[in-house]
PDB file of N, CA and C in Angstrom:
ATOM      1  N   UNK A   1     -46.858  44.516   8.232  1.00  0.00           N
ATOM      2  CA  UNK A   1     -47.220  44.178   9.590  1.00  0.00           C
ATOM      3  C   UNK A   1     -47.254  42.664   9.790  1.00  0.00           C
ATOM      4  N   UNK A   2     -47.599  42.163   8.468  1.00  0.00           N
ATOM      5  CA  UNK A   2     -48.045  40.397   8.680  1.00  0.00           C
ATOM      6  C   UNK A   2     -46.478  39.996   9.436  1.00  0.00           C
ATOM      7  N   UNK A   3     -45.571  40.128   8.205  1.00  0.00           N
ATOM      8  CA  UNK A   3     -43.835  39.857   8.200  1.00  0.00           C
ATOM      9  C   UNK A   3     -43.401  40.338   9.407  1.00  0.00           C
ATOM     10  N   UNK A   4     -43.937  41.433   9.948  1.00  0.00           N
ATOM     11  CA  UNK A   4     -43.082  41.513  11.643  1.00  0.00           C
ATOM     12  C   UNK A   4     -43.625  40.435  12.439  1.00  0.00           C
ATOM     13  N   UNK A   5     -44.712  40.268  12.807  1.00  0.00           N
ATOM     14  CA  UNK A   5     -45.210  39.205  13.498  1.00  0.00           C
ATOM     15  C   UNK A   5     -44.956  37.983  13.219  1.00  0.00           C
ATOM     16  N   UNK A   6     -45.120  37.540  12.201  1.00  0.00           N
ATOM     17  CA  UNK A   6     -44.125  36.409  11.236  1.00  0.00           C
ATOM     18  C   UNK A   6     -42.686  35.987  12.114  1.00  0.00           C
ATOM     19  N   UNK A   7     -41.874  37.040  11.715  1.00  0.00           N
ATOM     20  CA  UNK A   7     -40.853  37.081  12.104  1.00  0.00           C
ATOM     21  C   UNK A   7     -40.284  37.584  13.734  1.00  0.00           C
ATOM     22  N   UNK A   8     -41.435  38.058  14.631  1.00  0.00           N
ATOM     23  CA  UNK A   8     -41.242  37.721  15.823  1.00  0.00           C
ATOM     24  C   UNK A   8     -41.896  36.245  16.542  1.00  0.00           C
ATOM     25  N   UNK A   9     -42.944  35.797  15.762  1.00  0.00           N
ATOM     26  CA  UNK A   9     -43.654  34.116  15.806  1.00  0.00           C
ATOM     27  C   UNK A   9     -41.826  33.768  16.040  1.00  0.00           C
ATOM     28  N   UNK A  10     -41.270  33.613  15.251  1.00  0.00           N
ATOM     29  CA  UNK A  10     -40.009  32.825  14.686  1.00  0.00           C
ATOM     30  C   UNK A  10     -39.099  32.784  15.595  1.00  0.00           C
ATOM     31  N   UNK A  11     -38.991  34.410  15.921  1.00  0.00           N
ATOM     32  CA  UNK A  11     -37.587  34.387  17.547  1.00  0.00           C
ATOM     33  C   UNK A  11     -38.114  34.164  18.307  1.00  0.00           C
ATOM     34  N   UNK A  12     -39.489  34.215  18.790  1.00  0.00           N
ATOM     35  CA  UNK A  12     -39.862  33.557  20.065  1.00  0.00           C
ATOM     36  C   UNK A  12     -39.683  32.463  20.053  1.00  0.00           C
ATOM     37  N   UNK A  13     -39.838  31.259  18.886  1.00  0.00           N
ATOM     38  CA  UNK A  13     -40.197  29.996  18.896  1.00  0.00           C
ATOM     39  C   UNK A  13     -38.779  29.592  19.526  1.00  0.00           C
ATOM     40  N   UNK A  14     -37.910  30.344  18.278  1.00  0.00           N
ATOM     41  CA  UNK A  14     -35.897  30.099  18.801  1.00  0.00           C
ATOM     42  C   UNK A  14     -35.625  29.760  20.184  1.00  0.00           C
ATOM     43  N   UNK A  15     -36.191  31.372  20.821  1.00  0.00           N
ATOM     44  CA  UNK A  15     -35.706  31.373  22.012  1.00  0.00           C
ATOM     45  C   UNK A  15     -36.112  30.518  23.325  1.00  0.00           C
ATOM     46  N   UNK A  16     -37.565  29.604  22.971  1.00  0.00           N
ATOM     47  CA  UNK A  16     -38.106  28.750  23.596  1.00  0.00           C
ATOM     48  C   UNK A  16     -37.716  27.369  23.317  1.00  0.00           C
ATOM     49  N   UNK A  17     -36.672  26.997  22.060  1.00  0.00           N
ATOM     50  CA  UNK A  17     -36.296  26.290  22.114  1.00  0.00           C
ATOM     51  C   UNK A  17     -35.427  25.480  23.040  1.00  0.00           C
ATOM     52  N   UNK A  18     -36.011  24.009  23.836  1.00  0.00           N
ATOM     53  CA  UNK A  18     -35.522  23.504  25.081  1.00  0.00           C
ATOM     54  C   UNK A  18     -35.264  22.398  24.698  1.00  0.00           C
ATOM     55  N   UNK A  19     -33.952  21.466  25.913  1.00  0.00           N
ATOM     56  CA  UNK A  19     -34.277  20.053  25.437  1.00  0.00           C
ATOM     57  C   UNK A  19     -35.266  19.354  25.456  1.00  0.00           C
ATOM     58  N   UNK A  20     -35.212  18.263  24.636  1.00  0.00           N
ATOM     59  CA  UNK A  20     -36.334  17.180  24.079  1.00  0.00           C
ATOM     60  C   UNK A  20     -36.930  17.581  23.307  1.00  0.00           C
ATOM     61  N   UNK A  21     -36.378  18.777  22.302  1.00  0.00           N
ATOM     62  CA  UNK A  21     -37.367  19.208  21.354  1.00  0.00           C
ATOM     63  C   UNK A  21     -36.593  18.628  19.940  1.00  0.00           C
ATOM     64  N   UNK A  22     -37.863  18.628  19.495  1.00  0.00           N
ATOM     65  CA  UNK A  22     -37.299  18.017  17.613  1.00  0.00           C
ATOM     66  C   UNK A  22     -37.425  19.610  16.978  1.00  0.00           C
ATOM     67  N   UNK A  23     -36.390  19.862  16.316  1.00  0.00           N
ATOM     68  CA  UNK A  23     -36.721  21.257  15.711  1.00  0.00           C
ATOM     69  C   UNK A  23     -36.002  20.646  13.915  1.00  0.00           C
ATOM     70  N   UNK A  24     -36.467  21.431  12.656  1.00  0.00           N
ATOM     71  CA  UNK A  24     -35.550  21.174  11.412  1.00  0.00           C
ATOM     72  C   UNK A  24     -34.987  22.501  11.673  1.00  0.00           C
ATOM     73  N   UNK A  25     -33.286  22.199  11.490  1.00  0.00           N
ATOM     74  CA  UNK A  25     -32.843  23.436  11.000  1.00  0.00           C
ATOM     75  C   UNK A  25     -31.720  23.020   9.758  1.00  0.00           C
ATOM     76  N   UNK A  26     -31.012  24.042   9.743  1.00  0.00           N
ATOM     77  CA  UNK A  26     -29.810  24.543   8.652  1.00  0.00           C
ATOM     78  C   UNK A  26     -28.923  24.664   9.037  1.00  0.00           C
ATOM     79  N   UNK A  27     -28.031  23.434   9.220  1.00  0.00           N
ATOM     80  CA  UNK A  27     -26.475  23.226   9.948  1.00  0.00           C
ATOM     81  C   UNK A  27     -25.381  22.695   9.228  1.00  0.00           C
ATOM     82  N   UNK A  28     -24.552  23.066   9.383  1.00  0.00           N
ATOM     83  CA  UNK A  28     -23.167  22.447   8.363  1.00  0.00           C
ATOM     84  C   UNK A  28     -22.488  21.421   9.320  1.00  0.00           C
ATOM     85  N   UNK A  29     -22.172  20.393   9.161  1.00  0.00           N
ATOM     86  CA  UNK A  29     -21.503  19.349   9.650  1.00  0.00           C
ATOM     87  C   UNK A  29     -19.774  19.506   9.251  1.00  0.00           C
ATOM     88  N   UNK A  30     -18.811  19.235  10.278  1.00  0.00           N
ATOM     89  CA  UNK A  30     -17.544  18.950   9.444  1.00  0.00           C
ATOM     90  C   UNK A  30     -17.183  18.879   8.571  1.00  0.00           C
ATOM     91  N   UNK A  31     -16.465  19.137   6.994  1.00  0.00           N
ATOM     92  CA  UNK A  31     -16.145  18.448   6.148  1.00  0.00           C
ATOM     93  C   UNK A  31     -17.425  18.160   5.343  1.00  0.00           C
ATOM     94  N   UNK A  32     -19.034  18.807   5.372  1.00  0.00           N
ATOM     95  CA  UNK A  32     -19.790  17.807   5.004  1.00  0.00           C
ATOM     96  C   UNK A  32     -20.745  19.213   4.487  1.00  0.00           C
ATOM     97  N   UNK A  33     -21.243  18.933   3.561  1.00  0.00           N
ATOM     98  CA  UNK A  33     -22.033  20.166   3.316  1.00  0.00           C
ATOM     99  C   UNK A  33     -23.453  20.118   3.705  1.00  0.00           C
ATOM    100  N   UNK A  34     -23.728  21.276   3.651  1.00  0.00           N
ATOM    101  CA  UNK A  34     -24.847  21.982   4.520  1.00  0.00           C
ATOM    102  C   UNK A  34     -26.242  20.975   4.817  1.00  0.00           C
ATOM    103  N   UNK A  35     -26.682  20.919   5.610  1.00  0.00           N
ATOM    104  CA  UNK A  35     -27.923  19.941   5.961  1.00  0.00           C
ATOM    105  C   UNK A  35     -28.881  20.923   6.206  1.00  0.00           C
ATOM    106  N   UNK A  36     -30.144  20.322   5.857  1.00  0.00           N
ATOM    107  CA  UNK A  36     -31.787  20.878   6.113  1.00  0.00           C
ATOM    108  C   UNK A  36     -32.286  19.736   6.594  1.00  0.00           C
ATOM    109  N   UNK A  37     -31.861  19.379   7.558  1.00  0.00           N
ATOM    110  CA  UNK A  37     -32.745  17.864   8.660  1.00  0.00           C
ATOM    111  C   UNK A  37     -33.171  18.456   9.922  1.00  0.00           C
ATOM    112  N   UNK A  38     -33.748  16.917  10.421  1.00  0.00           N
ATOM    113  CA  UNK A  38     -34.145  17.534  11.892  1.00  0.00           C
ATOM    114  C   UNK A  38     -33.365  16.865  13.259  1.00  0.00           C
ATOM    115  N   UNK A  39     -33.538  17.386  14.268  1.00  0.00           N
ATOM    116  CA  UNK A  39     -32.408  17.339  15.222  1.00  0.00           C
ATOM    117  C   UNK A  39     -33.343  17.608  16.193  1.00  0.00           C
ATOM    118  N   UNK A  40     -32.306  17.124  17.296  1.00  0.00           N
ATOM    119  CA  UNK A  40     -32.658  16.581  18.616  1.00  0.00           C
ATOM    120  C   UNK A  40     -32.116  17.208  19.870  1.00  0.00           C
ATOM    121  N   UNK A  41     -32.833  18.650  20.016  1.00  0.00           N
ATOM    122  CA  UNK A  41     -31.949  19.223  21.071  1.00  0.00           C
ATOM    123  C   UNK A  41     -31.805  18.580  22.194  1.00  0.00           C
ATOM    124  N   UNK A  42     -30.336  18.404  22.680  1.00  0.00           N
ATOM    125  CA  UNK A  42     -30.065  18.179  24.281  1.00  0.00           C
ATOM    126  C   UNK A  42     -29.178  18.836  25.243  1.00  0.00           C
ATOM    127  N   UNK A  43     -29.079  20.080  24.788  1.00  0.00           N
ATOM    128  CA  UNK A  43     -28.713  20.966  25.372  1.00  0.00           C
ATOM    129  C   UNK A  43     -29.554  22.095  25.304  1.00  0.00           C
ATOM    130  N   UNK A  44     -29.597  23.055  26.093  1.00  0.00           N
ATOM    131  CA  UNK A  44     -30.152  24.447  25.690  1.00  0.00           C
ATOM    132  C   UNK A  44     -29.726  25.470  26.745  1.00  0.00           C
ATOM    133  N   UNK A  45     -28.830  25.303  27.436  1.00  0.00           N
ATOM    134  CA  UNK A  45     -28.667  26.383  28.615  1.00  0.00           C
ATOM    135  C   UNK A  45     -27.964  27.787  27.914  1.00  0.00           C
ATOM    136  N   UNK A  46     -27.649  28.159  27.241  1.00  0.00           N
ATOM    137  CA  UNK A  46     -27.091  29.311  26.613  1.00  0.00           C
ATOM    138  C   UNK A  46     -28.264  29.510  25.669  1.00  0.00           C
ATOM    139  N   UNK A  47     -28.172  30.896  25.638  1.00  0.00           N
ATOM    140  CA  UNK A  47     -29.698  31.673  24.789  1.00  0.00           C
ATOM    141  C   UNK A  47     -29.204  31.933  23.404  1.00  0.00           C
ATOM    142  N   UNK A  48     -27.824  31.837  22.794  1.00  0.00           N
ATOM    143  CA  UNK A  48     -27.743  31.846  21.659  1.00  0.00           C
ATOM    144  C   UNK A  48     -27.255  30.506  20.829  1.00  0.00           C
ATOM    145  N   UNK A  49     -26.988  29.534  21.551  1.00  0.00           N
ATOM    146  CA  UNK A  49     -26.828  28.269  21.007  1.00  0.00           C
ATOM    147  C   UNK A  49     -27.711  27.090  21.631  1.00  0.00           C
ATOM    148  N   UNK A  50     -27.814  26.366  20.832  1.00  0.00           N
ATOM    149  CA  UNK A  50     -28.181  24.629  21.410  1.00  0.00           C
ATOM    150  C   UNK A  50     -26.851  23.259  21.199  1.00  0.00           C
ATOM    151  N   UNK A  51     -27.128  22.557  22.174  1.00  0.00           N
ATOM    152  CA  UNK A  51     -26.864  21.348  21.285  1.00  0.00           C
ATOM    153  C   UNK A  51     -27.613  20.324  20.744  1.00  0.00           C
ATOM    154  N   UNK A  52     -27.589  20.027  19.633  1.00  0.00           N
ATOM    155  CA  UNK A  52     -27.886  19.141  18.994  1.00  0.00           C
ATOM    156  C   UNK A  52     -27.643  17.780  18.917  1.00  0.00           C
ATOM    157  N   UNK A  53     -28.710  16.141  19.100  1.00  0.00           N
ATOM    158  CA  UNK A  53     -28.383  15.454  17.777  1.00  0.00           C
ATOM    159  C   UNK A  53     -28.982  15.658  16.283  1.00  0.00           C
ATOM    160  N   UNK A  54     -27.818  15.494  15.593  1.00  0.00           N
ATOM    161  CA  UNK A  54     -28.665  15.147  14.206  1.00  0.00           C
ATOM    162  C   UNK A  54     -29.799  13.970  13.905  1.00  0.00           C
ATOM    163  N   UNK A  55     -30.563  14.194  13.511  1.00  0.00           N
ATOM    164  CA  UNK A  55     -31.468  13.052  12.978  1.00  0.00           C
ATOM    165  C   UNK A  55     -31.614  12.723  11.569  1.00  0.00           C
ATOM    166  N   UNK A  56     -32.112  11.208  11.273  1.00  0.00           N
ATOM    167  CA  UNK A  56     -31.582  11.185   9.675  1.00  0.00           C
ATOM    168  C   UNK A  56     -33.179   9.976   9.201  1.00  0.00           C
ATOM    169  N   UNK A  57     -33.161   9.994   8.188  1.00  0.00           N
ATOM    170  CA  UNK A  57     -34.676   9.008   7.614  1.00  0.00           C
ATOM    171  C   UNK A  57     -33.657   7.953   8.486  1.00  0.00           C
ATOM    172  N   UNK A  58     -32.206   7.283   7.765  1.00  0.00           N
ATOM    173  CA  UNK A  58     -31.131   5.709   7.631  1.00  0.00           C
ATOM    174  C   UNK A  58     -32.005   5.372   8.596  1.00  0.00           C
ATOM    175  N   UNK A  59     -32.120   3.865   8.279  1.00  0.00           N
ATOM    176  CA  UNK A  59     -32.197   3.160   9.495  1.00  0.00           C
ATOM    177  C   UNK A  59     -31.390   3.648  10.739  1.00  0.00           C
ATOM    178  N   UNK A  60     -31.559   2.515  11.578  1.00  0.00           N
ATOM    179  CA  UNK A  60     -30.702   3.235  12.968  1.00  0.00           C
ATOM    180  C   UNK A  60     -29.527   2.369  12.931  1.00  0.00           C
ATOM    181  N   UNK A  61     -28.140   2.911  12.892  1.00  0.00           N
ATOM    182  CA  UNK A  61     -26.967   2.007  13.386  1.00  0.00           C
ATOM    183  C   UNK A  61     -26.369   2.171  14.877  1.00  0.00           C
ATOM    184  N   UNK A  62     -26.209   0.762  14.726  1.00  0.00           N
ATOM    185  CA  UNK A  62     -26.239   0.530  15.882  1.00  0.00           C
ATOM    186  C   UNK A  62     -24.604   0.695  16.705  1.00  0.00           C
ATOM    187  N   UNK A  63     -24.277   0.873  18.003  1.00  0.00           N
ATOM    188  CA  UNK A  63     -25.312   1.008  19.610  1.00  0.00           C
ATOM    189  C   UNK A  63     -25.973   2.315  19.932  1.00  0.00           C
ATOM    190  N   UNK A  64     -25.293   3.153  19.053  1.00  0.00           N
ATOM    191  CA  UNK A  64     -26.020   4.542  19.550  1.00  0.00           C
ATOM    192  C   UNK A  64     -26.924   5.630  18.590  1.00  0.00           C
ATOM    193  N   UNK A  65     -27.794   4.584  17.591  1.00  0.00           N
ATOM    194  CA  UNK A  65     -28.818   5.259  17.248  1.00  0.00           C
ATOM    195  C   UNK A  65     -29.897   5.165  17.651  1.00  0.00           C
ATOM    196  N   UNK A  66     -30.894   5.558  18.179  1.00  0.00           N
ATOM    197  CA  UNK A  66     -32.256   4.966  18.599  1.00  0.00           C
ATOM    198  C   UNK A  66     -33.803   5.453  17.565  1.00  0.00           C
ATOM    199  N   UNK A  67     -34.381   4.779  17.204  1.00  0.00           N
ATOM    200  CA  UNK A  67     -35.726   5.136  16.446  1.00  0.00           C
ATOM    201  C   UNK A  67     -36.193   5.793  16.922  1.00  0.00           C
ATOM    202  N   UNK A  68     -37.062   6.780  16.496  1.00  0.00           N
ATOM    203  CA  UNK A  68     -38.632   7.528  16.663  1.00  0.00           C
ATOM    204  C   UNK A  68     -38.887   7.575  15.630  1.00  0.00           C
ATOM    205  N   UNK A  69     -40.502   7.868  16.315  1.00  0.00           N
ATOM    206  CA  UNK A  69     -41.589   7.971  14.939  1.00  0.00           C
ATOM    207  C   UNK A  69     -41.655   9.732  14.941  1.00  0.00           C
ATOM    208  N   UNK A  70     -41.153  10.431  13.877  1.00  0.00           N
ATOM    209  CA  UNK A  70     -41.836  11.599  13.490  1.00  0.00           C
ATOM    210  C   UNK A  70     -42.861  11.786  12.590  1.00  0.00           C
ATOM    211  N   UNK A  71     -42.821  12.451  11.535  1.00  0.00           N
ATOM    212  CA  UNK A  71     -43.865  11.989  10.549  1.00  0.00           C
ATOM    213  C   UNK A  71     -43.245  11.080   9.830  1.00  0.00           C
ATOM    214  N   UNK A  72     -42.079  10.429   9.630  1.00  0.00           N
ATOM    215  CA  UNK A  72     -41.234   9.321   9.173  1.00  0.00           C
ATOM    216  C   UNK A  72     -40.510   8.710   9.852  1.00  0.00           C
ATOM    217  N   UNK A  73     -40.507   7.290   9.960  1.00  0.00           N
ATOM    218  CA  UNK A  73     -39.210   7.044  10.844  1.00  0.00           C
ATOM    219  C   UNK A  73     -38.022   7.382  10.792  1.00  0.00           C
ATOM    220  N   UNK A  74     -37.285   7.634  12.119  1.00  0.00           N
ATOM    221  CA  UNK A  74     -36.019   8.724  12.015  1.00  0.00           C
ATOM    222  C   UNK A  74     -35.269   8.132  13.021  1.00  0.00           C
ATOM    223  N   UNK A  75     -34.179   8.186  12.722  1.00  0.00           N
ATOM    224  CA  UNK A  75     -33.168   7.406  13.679  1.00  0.00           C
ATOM    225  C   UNK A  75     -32.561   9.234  14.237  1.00  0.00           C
ATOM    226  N   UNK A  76     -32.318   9.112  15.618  1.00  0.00           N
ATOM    227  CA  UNK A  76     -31.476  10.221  16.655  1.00  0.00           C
ATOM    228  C   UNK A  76     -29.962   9.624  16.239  1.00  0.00           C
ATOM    229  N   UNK A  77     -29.058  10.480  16.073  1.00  0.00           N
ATOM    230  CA  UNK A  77     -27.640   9.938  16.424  1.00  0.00           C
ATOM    231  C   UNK A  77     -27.073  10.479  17.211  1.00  0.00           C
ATOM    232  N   UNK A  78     -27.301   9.895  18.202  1.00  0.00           N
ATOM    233  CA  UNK A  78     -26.893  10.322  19.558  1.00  0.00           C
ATOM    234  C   UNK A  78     -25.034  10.734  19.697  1.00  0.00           C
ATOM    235  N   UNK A  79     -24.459   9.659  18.365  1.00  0.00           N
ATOM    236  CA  UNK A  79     -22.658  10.167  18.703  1.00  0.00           C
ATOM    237  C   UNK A  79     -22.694  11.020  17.652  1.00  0.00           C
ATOM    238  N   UNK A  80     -23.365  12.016  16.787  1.00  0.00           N
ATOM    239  CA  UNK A  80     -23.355  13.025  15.640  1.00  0.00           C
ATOM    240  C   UNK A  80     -23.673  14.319  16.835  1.00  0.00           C
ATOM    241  N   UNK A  81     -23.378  15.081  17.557  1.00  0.00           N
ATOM    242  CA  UNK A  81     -23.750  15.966  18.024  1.00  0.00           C
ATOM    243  C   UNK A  81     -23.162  17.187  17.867  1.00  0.00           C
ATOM    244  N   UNK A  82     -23.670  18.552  17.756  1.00  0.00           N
ATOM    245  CA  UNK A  82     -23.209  19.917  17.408  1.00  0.00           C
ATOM    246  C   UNK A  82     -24.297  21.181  17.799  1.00  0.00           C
ATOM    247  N   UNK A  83     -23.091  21.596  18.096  1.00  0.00           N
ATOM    248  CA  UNK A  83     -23.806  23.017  18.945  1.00  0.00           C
ATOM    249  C   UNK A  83     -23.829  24.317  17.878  1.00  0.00           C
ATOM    250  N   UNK A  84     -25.134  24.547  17.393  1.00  0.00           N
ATOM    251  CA  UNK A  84     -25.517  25.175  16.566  1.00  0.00           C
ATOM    252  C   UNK A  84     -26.423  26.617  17.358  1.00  0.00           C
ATOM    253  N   UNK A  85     -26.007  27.506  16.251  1.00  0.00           N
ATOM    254  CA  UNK A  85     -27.293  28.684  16.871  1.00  0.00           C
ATOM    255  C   UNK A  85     -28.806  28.921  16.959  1.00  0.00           C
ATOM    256  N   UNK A  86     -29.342  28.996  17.731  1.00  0.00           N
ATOM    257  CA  UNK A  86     -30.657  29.214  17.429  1.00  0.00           C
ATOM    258  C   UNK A  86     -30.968  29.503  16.311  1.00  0.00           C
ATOM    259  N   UNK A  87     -30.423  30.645  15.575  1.00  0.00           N
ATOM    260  CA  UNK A  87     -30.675  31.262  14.000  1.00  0.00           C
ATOM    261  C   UNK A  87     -30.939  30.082  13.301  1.00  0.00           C
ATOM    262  N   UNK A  88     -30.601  29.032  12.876  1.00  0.00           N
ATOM    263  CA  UNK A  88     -30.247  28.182  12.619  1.00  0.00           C
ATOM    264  C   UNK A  88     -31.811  27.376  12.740  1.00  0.00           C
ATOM    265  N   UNK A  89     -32.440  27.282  13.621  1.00  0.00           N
ATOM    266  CA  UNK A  89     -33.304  26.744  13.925  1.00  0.00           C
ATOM    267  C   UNK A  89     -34.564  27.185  12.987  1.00  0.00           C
ATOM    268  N   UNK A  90     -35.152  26.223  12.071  1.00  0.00           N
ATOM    269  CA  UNK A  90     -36.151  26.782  11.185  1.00  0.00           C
ATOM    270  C   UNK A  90     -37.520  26.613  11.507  1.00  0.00           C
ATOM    271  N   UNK A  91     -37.860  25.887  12.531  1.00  0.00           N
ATOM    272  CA  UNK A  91     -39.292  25.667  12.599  1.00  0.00           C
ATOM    273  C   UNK A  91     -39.051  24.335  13.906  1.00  0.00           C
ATOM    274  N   UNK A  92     -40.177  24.297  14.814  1.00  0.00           N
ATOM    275  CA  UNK A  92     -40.341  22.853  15.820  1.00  0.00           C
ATOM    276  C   UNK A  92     -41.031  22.171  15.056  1.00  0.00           C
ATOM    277  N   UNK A  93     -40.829  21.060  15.107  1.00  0.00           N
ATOM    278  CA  UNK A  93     -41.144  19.788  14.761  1.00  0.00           C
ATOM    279  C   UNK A  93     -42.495  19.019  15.872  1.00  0.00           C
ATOM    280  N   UNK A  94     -43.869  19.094  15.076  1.00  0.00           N
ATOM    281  CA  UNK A  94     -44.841  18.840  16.581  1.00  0.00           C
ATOM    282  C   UNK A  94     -44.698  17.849  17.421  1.00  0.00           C
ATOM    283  N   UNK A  95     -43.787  16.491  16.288  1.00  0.00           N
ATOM    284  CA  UNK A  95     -44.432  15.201  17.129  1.00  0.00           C
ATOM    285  C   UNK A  95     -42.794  15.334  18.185  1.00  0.00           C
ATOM    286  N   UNK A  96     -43.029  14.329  19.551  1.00  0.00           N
ATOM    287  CA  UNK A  96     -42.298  14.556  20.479  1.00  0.00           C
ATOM    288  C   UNK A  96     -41.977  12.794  20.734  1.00  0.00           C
ATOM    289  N   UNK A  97     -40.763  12.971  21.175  1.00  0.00           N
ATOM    290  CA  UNK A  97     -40.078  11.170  21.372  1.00  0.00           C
ATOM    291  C   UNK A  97     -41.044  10.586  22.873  1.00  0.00           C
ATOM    292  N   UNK A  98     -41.610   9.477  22.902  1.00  0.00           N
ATOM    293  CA  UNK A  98     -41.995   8.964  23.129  1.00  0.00           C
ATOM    294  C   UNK A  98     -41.234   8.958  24.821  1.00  0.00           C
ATOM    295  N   UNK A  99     -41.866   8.743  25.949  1.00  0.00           N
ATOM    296  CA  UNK A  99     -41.243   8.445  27.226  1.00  0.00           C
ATOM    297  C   UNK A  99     -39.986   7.407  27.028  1.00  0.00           C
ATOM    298  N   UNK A 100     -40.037   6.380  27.011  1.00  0.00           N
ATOM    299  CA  UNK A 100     -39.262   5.417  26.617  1.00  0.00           C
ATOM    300  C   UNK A 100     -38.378   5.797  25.287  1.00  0.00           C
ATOM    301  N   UNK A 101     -38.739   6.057  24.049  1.00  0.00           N
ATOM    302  CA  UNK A 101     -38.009   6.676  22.836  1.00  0.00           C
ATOM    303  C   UNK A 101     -36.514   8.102  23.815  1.00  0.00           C
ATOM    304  N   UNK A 102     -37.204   8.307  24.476  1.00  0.00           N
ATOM    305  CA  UNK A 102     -36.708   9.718  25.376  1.00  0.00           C
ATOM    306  C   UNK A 102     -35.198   8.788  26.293  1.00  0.00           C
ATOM    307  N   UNK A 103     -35.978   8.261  26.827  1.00  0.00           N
ATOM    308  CA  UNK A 103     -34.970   7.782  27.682  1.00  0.00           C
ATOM    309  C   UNK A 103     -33.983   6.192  26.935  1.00  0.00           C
ATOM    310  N   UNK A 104     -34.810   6.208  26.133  1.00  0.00           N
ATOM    311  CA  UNK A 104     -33.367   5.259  25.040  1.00  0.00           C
ATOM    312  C   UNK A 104     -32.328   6.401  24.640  1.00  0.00           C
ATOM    313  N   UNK A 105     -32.977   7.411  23.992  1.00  0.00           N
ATOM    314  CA  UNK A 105     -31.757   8.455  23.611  1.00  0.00           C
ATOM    315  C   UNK A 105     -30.435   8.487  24.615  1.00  0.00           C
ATOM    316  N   UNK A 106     -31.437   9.003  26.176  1.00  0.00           N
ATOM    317  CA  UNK A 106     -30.305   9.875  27.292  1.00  0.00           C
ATOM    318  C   UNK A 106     -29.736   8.753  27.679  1.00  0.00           C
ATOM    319  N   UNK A 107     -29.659   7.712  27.522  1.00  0.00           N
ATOM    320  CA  UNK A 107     -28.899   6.473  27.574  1.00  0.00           C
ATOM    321  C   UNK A 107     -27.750   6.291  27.064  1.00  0.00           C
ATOM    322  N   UNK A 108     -28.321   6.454  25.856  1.00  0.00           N
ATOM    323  CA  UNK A 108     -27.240   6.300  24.318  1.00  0.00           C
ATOM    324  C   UNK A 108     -26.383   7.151  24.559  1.00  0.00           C
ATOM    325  N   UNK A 109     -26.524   8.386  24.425  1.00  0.00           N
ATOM    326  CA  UNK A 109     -25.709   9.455  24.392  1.00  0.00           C
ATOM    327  C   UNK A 109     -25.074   9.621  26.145  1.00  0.00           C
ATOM    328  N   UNK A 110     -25.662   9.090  27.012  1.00  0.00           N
ATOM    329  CA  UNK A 110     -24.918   9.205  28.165  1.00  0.00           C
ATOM    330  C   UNK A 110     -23.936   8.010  27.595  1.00  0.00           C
ATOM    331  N   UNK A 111     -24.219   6.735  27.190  1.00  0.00           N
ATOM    332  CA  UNK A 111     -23.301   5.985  27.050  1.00  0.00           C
ATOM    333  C   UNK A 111     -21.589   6.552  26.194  1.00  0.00           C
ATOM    334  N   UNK A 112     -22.909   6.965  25.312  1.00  0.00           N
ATOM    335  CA  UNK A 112     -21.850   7.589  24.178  1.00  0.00           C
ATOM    336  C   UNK A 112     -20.310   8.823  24.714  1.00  0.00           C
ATOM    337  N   UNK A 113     -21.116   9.267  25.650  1.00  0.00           N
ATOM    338  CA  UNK A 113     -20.253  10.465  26.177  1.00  0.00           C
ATOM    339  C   UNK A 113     -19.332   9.382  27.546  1.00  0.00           C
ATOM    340  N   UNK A 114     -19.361   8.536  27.561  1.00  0.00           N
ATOM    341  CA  UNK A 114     -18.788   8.087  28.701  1.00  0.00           C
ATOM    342  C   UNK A 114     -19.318   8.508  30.211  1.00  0.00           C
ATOM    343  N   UNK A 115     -20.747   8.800  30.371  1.00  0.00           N
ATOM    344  CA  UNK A 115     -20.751   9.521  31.577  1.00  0.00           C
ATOM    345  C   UNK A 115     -21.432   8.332  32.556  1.00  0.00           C
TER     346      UNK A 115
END
């Protein structure tokens, strides 16, 4: 009984997953093997995928990484982005980007995307 609830805790959390959320999940990158980091949803309109940035400890390179504080400093890479499944998604991440941290991102990545 614990493990069902457990494991409905888990798809609810998925399916509430929205942008501006920090979540760690389990994603494979291009060419690059499998990652257990945390990421930066900025997409979420489809119920079985997100998009993602990746997030990494590196410093931030520059023009389109921006800092936050999670429980470590973590650079967003706003031009690393991938649309991953909820499944995928292992747990939210509590701490949340800062007003300003927030809107350095949608900057970056608006820059980044040409929009």
């Amino acid at each position: 009984m614990r493990n069902r609830r457990k494991l409905n805790e888990l798809r609810d959390m998925r399916q509430n997953a929205k942008h501006g959320d920090f979540y760690f999940a389990v994603y494979t990158a291009i060419n690059q093997p499998e990652r257990n980091a945390p990421v930066f949803i900025v997409g979420d309109d489809d119920r079985g995928d997100v998009v993602v940035c990746s997030c990494t400890k590196s410093p931030p390179r520059p023009p389109y990484d921006i800092k936050v504080q999670l429980k470590l400093p973590t650079s967003v890479r706003t031009s690393k982005l991938y649309t991953i499944s909820r499944e995928q998604l292992q747990f939210k991440i509590p701490q949340t980007a800062s007003v300003q941290e927030y809107k350095d991102i949608m900057l970056q990545l608006s820059k980044f995307l040409h929009m």
